[in-house]
C-alpha atoms as a PDB file:
ATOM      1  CA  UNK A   1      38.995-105.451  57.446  1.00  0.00           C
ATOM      2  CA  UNK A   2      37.003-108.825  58.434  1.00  0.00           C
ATOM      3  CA  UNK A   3      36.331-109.308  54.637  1.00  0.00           C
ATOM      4  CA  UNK A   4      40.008-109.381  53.964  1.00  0.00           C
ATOM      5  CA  UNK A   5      41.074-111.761  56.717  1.00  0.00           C
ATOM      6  CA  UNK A   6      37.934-114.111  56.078  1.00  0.00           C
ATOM      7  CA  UNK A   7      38.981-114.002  52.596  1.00  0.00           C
ATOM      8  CA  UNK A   8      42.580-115.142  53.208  1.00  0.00           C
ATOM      9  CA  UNK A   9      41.479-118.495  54.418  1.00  0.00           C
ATOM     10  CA  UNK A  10      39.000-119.090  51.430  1.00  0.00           C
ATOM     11  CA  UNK A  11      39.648-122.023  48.584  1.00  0.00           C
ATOM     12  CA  UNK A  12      36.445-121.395  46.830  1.00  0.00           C
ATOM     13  CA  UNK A  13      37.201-118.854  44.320  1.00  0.00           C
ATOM     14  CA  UNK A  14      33.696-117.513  44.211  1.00  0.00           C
ATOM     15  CA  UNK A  15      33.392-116.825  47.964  1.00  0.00           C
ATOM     16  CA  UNK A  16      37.170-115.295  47.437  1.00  0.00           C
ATOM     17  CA  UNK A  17      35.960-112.735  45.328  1.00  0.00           C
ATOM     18  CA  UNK A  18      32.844-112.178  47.314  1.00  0.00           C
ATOM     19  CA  UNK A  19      35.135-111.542  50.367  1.00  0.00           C
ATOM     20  CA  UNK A  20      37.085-109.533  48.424  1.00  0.00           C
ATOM     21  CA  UNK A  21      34.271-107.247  47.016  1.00  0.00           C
ATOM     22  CA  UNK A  22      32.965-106.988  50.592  1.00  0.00           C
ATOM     23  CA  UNK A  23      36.890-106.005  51.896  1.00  0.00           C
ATOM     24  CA  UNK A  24      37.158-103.235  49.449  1.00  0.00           C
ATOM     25  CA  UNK A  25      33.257-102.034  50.074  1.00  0.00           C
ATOM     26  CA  UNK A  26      34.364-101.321  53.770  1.00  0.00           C
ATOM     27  CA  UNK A  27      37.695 -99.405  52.693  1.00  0.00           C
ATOM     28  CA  UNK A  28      36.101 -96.875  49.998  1.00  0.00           C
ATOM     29  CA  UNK A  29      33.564 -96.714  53.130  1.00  0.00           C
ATOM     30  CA  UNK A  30      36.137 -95.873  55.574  1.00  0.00           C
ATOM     31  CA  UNK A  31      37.679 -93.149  53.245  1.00  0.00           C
ATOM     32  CA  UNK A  32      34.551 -91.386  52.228  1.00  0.00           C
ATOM     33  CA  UNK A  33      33.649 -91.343  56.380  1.00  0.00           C
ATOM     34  CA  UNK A  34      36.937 -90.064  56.962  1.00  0.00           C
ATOM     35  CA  UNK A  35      37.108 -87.313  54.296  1.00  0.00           C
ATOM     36  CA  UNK A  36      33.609 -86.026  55.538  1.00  0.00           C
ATOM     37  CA  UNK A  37      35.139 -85.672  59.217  1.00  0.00           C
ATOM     38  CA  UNK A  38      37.670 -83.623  57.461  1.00  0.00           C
ATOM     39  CA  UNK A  39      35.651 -81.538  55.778  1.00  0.00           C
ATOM     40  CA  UNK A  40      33.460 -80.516  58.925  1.00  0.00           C
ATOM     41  CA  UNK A  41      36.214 -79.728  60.854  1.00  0.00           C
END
């Protein structure tokens, strides 16, 4: 969530896409934690 907002405010294309990476990192993250809550209870 950080990553995305950080990355909103970037010019710098590379640092955009490193922002990016990092944003969508925390999200497949988030899901995986999620579904494994699910599954144990």
């Amino acid at each position: 969530m950080i990553g995305t907002v950080v990355g909103l405010t970037q010019f710098k294309i590379k640092r955009l896409w490193t922002f990016n990476a990092i944003s969508h990192v925390g999200f497949i993250l988030l899901g995986l934690i999620i579904n494994t809550l699910i599954l144990y209870f």
